[in-house]
Protein backbone atom coordinates (compact mmCIF):
# COMPACT_ATOMS: atom_id res chain seq x y z
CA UNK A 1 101.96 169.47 108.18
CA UNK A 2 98.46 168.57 107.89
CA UNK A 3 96.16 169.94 110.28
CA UNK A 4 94.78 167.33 112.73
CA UNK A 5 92.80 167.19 115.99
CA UNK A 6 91.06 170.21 116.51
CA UNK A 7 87.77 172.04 115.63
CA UNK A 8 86.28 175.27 114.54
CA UNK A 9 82.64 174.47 114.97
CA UNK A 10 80.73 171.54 116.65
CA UNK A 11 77.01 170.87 116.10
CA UNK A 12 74.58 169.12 116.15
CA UNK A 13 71.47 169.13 113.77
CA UNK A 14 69.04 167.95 111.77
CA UNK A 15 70.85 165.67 109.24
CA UNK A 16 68.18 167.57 106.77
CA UNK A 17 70.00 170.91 107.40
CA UNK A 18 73.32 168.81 105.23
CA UNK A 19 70.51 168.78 103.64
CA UNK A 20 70.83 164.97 103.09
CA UNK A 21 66.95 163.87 102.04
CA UNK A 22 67.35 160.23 101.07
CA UNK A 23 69.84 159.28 104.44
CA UNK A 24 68.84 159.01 107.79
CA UNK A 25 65.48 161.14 108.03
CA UNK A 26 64.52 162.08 111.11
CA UNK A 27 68.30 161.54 112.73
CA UNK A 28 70.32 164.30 114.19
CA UNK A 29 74.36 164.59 112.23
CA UNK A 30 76.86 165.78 114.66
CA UNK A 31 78.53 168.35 112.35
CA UNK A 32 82.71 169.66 112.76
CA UNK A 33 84.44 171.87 110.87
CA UNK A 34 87.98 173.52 110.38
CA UNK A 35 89.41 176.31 109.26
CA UNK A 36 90.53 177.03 105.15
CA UNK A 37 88.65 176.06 101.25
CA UNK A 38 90.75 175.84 98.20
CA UNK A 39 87.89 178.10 96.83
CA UNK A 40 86.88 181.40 97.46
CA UNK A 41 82.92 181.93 96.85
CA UNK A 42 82.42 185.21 97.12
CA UNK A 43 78.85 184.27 98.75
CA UNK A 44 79.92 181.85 100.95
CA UNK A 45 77.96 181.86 104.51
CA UNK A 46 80.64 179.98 106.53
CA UNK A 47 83.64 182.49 105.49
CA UNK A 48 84.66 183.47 109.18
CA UNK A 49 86.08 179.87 109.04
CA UNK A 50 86.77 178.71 105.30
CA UNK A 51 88.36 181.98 104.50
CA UNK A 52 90.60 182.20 107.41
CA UNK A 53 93.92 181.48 105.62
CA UNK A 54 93.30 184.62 103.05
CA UNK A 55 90.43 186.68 104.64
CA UNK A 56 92.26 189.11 107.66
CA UNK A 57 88.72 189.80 108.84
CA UNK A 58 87.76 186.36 109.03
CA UNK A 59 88.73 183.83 112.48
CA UNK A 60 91.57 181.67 113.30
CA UNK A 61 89.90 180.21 116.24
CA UNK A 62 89.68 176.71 116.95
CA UNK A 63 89.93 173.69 119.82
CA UNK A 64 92.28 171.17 119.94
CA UNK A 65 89.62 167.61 120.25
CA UNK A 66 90.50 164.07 120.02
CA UNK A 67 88.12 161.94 117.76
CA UNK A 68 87.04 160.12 120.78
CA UNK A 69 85.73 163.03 122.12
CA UNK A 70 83.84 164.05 118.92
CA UNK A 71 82.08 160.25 118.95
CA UNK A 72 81.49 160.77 122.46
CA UNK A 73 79.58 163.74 122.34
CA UNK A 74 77.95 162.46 119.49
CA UNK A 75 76.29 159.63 121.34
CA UNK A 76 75.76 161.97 124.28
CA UNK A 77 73.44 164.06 121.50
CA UNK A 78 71.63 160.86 120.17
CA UNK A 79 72.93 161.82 116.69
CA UNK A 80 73.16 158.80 114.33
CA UNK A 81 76.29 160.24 112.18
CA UNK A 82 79.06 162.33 112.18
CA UNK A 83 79.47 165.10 109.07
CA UNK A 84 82.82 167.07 107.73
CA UNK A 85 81.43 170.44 106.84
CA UNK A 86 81.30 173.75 106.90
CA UNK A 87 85.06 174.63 105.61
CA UNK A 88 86.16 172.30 102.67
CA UNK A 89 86.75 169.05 104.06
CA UNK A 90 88.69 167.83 101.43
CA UNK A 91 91.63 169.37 102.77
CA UNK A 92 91.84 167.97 106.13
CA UNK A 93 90.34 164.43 104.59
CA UNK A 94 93.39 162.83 106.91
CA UNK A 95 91.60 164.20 110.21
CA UNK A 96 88.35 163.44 108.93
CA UNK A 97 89.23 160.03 108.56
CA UNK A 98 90.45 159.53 111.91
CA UNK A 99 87.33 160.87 113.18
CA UNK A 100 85.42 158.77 111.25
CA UNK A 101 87.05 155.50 112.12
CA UNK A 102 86.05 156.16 115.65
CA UNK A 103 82.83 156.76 114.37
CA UNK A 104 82.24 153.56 112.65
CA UNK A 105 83.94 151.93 115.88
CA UNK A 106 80.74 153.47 117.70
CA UNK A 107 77.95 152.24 115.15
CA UNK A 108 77.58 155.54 113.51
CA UNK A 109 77.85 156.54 109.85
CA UNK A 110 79.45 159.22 108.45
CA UNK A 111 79.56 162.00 105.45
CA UNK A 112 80.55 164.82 103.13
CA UNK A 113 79.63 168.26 102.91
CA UNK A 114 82.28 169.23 99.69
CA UNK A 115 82.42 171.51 96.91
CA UNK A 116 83.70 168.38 94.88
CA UNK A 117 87.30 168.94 93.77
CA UNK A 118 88.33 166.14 94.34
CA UNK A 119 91.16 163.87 92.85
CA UNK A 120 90.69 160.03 92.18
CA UNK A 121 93.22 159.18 94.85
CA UNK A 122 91.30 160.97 97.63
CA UNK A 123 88.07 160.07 96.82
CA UNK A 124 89.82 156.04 97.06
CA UNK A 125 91.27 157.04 100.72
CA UNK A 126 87.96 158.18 102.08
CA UNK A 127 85.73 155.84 100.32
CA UNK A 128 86.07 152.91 103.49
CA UNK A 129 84.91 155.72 106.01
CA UNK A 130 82.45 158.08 104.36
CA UNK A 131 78.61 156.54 103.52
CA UNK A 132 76.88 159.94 102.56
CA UNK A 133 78.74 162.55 100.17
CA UNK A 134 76.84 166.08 99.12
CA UNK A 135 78.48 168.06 96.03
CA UNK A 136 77.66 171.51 95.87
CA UNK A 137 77.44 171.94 92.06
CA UNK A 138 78.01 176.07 91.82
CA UNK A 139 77.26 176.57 88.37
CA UNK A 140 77.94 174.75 85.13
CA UNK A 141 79.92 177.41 83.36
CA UNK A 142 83.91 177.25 83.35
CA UNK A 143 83.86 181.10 83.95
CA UNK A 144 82.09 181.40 86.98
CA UNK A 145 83.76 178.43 88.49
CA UNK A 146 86.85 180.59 87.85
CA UNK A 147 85.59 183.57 90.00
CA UNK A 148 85.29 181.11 92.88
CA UNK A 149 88.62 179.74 92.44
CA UNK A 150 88.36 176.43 90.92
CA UNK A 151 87.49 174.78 87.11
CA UNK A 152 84.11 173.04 86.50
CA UNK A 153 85.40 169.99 84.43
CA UNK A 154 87.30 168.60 88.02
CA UNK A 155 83.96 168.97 89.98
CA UNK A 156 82.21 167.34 87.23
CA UNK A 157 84.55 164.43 86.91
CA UNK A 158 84.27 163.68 90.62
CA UNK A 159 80.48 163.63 90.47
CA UNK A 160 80.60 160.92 88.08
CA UNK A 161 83.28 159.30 90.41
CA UNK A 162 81.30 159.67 93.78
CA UNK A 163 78.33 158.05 91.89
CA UNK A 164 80.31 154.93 90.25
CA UNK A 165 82.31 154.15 93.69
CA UNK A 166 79.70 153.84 95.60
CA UNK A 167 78.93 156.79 97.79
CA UNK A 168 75.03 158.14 98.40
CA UNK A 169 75.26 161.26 96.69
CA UNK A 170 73.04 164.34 97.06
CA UNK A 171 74.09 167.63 95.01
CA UNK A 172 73.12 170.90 95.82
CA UNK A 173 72.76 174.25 93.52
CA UNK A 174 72.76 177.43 95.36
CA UNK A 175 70.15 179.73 92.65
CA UNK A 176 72.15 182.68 92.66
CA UNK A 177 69.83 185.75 90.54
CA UNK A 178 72.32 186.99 87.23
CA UNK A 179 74.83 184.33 88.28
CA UNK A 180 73.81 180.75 87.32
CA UNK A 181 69.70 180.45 86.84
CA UNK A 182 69.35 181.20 83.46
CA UNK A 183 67.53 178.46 81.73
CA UNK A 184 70.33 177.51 79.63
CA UNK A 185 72.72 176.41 82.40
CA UNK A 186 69.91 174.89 84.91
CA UNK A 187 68.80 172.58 81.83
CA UNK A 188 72.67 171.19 81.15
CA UNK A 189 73.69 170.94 84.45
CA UNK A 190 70.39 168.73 85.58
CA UNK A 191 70.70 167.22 81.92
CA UNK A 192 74.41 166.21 83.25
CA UNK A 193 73.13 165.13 86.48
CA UNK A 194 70.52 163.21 85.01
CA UNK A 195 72.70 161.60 82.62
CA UNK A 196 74.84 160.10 85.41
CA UNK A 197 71.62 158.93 86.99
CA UNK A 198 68.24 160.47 87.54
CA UNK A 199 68.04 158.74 90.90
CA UNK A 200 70.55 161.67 92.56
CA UNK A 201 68.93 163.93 94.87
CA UNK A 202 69.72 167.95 93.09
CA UNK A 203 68.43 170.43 95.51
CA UNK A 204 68.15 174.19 94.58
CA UNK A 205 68.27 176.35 97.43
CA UNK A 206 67.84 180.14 98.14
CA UNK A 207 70.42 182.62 98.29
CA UNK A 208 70.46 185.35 100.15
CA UNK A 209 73.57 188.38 99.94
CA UNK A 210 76.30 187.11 102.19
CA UNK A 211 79.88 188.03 102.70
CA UNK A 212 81.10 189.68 99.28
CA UNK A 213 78.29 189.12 97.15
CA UNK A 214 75.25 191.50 98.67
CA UNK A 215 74.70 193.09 95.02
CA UNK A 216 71.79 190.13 94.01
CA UNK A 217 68.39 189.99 95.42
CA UNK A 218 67.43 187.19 97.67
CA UNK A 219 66.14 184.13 95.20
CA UNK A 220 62.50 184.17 95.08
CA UNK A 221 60.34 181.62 95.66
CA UNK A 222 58.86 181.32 92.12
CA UNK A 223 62.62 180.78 91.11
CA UNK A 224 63.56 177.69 92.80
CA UNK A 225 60.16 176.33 91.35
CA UNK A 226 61.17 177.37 87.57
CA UNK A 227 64.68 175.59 88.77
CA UNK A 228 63.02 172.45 89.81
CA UNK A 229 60.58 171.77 86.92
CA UNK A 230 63.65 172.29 84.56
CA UNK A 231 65.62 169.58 86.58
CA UNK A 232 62.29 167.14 86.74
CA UNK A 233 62.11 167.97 82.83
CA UNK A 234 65.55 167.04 82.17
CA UNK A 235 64.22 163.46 83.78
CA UNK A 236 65.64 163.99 87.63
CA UNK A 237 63.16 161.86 89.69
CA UNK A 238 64.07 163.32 93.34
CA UNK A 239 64.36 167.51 93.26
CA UNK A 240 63.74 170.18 96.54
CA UNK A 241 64.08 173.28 97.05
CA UNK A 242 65.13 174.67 99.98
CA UNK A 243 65.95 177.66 102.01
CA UNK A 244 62.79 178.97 102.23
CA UNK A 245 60.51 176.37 104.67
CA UNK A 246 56.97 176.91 104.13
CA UNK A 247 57.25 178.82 100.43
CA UNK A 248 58.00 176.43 97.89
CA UNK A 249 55.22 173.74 98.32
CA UNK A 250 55.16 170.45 97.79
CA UNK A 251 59.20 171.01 96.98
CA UNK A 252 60.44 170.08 100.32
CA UNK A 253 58.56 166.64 100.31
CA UNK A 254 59.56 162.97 98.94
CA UNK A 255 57.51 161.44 96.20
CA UNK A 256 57.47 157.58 95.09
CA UNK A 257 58.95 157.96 91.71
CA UNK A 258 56.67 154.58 90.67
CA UNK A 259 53.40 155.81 92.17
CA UNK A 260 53.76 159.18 93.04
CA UNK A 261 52.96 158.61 96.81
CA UNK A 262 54.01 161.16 99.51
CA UNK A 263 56.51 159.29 101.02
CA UNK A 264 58.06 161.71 103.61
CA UNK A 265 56.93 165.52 104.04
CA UNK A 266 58.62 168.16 105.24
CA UNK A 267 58.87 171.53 106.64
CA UNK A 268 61.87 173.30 106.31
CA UNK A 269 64.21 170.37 108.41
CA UNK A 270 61.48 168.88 110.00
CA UNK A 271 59.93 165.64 109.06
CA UNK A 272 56.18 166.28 109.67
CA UNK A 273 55.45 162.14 108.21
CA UNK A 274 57.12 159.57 106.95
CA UNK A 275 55.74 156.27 104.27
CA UNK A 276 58.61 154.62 104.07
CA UNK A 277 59.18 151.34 105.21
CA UNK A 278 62.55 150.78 107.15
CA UNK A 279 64.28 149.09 104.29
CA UNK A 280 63.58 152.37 102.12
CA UNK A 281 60.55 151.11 99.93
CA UNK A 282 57.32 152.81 99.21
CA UNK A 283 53.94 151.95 101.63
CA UNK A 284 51.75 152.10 98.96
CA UNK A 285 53.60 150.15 95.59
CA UNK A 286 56.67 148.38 97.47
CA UNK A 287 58.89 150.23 95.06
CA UNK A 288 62.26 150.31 96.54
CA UNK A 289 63.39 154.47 96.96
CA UNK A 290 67.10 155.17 96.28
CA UNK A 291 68.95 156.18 99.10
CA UNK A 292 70.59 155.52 102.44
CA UNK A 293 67.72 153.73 104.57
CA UNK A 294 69.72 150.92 106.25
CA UNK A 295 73.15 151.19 106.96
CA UNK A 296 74.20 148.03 108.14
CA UNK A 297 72.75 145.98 105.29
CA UNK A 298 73.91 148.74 102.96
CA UNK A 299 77.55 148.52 103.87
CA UNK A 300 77.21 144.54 103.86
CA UNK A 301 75.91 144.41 99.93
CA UNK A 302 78.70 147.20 99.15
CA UNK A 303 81.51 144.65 101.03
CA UNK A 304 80.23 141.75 98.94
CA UNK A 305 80.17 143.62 95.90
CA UNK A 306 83.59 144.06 96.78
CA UNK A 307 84.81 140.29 97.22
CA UNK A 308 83.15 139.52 94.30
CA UNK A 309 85.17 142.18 91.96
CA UNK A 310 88.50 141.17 93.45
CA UNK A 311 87.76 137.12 93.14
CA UNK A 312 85.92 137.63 89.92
């Protein structure tokens, strides 16, 4: 049986906090979550729920919801979208869905908060109800994907997928100290982002010793920096760091890739300005900003793209 119509956790945030940086800014995300992960990070901050099915200590707790209820409450909260996250929502993609055909039923869009394993056919069942899709990218050696439960080639592969098909796709990197932030591995994994398109959001955000994993030391600072100039070397146009609001600079801010503009700054998941115009261009050259500024007209080019495939 696959589970259906209940939660674990139901918030609302800052779509930021996803952290989605090229969808929505400014908007609230009404977020749900279940209970189980076909991984097992041994870092992972939302364990109480994703390892419920293997952890004894963690919780089975949950509320039986309808979807209605979830839309309803997120139009009560002003949010403009509705997010899968905190467990893997891969795994429940079936109750996802129905929530998020209510959701588009309502005007709001929707999204992905996913480690990435994915397979080709569930990626083409979600792809009519999910706009916004963020890949946590772990590491890019096979060994340490193995110590979390999973292979690197799969998450890979469905990065290149999520791209092609159509989805706006952020990726994050958690900078784990000893475990994936040698230089090596940051410059090939942002060389493979980069080589899919330079136009994907990477973010590299702090960890701090959670759950299993309390051995490392917090990521400093100075290390998401060293992380982000590798990933703008390796050509990535948009790169953050987060995790740490306030200490990484200018690293939290949007820049017009043409001009070099501010376009929206930030602290932590506030947006403290914005220069974008509401079609997602830049105030200053005009230069259009990847990303997902304008739902309606960006579901309407994707649908017409589509008509013209299947008569062409």
């Amino acid at each position: 049986m696959v589970p259906y119509g209940y939660v674990n956790a139901l918030h609302c945030d800052p779509i930021e906090k996803k952290p989605f940086f090229h969808a929505l800014p400014g908007t609230r995300a009404l977020s749900f979550g279940l209970l189980g992960c076909d991984l097992h990070c041994g870092y992972c901050q939302n364990w109480v729920s994703s390892q419920a099915l293997r952890d004894t200590r963690a919780s089975l707790d949950f509320d039986d919801i309808e979807a209605a209820e979830i839309v309803r409450m997120a139009r009560r909260l002003n949010a403009a979208s509705i997010v899968s996250t905190y467990n893997e929502p891969l795994i429940t993609s079936e109750w996802a869905v129905g929530v998020f055909r209510e959701a588009r039923l309502a005007g709001l869009c929707t999204g992905y908060v996913s480690n990435g394993n994915a397979t080709p056919q569930v990626l083409e069942y979600l792809r009519p109800w999910v706009d916004l899709y963020k890949v946590d990218l772990k590491s890019f050696d096979d060994r340490r994907y193995h110590e979390l439960g999973g292979r690197l080639q799969p998450i890979l592969d469905s990065i290149e997928r999520i791209h092609r098909m159509g989805f706006w796709l952020e990726v994050v990197t958690l900078l784990v100290p000893g475990f994936n932030d040698s230089d090596r591995e940051l410059t090939a994994l942002a060389g493979f982002l980069a080589d899919v398109s330079m136009d994907i959001p990477w973010h590299v955000t702090a960890f701090h010793p959670d759950y299993k994993m309390i051995g490392p030391a917090a990521t400093p600072a100075h290390s998401l920096a060293r992380a982000a100039s590798i990933g703008r070397a390796a050509g990535l146009r948009y790169v953050y760091a987060g995790n740490l609001p306030g200490g990484v600079c200018s690293l939290e801010n949007t820049y017009c890739a043409n001009c070099r503009a501010m376009l929206i700054e930030r602290l932590g998941f506030q947006i403290l300005a914005s220069r974008l115009t509401p079609a997602g261009a830049c105030l200053e050259c005009h230069a259009p900003v990847p990303g997902f500024w304008n739902p309606g007209a960006q579901r309407a080019s994707e649908s017409s793209l589509v008509i013209h495939k299947e008569s062409g």
